[in-house]
C-alpha atoms as a PDB file:
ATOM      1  CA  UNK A   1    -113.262 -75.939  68.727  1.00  0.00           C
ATOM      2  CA  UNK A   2    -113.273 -72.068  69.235  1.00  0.00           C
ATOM      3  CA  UNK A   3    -114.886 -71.371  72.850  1.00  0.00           C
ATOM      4  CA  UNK A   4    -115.288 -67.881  74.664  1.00  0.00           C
ATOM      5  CA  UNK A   5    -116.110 -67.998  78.298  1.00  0.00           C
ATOM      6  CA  UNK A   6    -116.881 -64.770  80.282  1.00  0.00           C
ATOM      7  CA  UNK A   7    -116.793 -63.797  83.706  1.00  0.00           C
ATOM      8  CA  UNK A   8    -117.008 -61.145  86.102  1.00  0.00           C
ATOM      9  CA  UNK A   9    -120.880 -60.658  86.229  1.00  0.00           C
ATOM     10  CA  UNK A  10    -123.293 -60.480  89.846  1.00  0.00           C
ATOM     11  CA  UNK A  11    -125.463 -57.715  91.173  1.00  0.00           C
ATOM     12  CA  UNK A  12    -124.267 -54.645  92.023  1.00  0.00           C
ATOM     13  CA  UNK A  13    -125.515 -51.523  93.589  1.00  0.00           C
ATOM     14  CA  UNK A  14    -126.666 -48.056  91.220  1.00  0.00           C
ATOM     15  CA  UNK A  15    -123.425 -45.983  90.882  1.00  0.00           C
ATOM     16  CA  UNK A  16    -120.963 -49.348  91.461  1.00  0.00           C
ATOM     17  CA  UNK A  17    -118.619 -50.896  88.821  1.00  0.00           C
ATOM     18  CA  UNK A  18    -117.991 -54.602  87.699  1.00  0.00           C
ATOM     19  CA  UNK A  19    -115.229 -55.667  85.145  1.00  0.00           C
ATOM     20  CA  UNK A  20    -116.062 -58.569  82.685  1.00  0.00           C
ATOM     21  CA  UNK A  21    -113.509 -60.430  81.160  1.00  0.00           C
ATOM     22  CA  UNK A  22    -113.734 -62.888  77.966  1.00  0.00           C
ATOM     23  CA  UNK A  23    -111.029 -65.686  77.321  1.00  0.00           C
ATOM     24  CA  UNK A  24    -110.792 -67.217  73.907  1.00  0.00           C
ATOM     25  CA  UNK A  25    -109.638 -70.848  73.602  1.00  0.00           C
ATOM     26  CA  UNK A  26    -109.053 -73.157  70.697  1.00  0.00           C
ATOM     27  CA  UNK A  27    -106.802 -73.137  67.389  1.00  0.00           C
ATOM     28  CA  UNK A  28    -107.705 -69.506  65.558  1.00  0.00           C
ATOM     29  CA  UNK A  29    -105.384 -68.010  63.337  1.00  0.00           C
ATOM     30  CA  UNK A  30    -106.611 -64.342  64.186  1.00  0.00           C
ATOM     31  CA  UNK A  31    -109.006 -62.370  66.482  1.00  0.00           C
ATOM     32  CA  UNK A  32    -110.302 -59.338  64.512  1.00  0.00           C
ATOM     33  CA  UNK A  33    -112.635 -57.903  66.087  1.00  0.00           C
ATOM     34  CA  UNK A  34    -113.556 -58.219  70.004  1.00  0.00           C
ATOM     35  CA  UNK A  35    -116.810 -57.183  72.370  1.00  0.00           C
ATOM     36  CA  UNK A  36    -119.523 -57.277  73.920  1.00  0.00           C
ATOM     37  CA  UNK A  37    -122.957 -57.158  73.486  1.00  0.00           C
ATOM     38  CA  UNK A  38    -125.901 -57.115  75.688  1.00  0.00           C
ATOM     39  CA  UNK A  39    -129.704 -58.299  75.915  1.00  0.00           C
ATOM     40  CA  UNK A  40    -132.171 -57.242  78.683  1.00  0.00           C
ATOM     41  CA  UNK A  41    -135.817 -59.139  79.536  1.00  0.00           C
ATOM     42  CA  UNK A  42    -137.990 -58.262  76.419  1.00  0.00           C
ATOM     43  CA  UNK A  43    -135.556 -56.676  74.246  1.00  0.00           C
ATOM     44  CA  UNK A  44    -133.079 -57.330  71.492  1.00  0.00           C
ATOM     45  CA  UNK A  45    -129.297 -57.432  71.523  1.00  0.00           C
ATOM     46  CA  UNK A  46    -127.555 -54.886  71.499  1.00  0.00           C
ATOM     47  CA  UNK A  47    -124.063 -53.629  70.902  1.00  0.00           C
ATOM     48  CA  UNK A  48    -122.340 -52.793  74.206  1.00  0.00           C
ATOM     49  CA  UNK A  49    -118.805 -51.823  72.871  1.00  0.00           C
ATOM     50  CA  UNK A  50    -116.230 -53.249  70.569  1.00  0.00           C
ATOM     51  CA  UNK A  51    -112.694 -52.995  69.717  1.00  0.00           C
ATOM     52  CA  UNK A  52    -110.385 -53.991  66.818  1.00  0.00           C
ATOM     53  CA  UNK A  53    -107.094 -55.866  66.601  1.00  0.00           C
ATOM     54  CA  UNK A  54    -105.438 -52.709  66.230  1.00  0.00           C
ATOM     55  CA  UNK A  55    -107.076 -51.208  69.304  1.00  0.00           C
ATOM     56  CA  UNK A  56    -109.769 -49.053  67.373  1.00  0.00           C
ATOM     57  CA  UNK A  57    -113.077 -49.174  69.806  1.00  0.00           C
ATOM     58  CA  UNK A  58    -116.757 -47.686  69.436  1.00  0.00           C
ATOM     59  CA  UNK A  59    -119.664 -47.594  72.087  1.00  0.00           C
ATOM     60  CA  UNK A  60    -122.901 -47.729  72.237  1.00  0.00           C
ATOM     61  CA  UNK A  61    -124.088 -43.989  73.089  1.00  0.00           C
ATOM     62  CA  UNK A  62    -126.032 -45.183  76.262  1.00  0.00           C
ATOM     63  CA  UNK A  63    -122.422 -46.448  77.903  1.00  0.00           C
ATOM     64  CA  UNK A  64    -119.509 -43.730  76.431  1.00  0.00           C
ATOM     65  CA  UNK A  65    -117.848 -42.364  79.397  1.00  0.00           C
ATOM     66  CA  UNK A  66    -119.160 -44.902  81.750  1.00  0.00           C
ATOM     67  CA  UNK A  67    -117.592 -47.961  80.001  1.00  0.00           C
ATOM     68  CA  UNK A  68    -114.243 -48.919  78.831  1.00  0.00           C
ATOM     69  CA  UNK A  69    -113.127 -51.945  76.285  1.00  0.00           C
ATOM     70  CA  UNK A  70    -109.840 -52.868  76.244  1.00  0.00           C
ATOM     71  CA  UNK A  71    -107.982 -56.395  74.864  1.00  0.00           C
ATOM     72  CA  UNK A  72    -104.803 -57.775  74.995  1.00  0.00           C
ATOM     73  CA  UNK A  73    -103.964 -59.882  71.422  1.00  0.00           C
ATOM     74  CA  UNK A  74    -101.533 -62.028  72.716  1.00  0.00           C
ATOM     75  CA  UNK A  75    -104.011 -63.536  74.923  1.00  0.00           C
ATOM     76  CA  UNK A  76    -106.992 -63.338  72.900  1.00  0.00           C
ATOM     77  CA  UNK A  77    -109.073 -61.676  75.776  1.00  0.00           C
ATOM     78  CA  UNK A  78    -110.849 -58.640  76.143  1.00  0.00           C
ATOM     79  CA  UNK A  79    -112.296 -56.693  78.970  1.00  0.00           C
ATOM     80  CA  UNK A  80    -114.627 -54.316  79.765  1.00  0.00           C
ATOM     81  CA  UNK A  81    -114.385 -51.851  82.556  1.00  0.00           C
ATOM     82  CA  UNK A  82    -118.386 -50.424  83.642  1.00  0.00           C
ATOM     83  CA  UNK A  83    -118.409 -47.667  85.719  1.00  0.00           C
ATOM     84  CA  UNK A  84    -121.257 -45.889  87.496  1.00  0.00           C
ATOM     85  CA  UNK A  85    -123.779 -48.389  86.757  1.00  0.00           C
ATOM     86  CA  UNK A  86    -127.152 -47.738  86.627  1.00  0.00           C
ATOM     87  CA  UNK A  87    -130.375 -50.127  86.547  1.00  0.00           C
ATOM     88  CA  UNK A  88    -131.090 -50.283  82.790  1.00  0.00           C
ATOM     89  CA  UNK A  89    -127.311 -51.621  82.229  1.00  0.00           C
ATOM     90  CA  UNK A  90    -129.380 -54.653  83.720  1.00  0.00           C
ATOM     91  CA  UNK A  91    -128.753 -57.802  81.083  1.00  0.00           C
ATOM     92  CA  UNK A  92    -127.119 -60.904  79.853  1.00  0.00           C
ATOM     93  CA  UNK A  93    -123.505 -59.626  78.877  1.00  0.00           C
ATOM     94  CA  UNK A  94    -122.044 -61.686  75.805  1.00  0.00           C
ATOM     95  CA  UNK A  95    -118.772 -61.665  74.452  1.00  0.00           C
ATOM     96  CA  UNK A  96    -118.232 -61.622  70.680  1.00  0.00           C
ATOM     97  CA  UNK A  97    -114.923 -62.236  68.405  1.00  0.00           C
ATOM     98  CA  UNK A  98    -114.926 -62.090  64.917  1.00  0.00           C
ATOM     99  CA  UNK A  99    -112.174 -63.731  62.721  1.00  0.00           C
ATOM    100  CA  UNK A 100    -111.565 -62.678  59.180  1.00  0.00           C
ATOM    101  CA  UNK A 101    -108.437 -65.725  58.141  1.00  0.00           C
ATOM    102  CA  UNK A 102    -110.788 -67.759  56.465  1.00  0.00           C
ATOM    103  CA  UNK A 103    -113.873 -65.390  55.593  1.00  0.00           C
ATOM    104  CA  UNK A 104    -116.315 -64.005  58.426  1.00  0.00           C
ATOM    105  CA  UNK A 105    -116.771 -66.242  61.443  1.00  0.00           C
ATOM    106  CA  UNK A 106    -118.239 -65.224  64.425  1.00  0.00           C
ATOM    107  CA  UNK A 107    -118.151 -66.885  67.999  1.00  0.00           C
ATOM    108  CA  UNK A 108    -120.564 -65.930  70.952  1.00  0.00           C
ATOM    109  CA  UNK A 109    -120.127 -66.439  74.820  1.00  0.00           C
ATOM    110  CA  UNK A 110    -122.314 -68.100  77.078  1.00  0.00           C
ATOM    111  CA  UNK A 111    -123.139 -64.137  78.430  1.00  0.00           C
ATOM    112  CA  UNK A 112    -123.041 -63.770  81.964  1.00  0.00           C
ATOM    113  CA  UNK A 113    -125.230 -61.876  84.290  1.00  0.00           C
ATOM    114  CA  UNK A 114    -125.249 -58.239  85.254  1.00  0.00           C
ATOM    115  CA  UNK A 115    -127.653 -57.073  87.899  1.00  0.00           C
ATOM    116  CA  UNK A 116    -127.698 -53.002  89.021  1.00  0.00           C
ATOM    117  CA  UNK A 117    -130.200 -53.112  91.963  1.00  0.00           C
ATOM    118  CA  UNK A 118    -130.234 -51.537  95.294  1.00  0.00           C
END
């Protein structure tokens, strides 16, 4: 059984920085694609940031600059760095792998919590 577990959410202050981190346990025989999505009260999910086995990476618009994504293979985890935080960043943070061996299957974290509030 595939699992992803996150951690690294709380609160933190406007202008502060947290760094999630995503683990990927279980008997996969690759880890495509990597990242993270988010979903605030009342709205849909959205893509956060997300970064291929070869390191290739794309951002939403609302976080380039502020946010980095980074993986390491071997240990089927991925990161991501959020700097100068701001209150709409405010949402349930859930990692996201893709494998492509046997066709397109997805996996989804439990999300964690990110709260930017003074």
């Amino acid at each position: 059984q595939v699992q992803l577990v996150e951690s690294g959410g709380g609160l933190v202050q406007p202008g502060g920085s947290l760094r999630l981190s995503c683990g990927l346990s279980g008997r996969i025989l690759s880890v495509n694609l990597m990242g993270w999505y988010r979903q605030a009260p009342g709205k849909e999910r959205e893509l956060v940031a997300i970064i291929t086995l070869g390191g290739r990476t794309r951002y939403a618009d609302s976080v380039k600059g502020r946010f980095t994504i980074s993986r390491v293979n071997t240990k089927n985890t991925v990161y991501l760095q959020m700097n100068s935080l701001r209150p709409e960043d405010t949402a349930v943070y859930y990692c996201y792998a893709v494998s492509l061996a046997t066709g397109w299957d997805e996996y989804w974290g439990q999300g964690t919590q990110v709260t930017v509030s003074s």
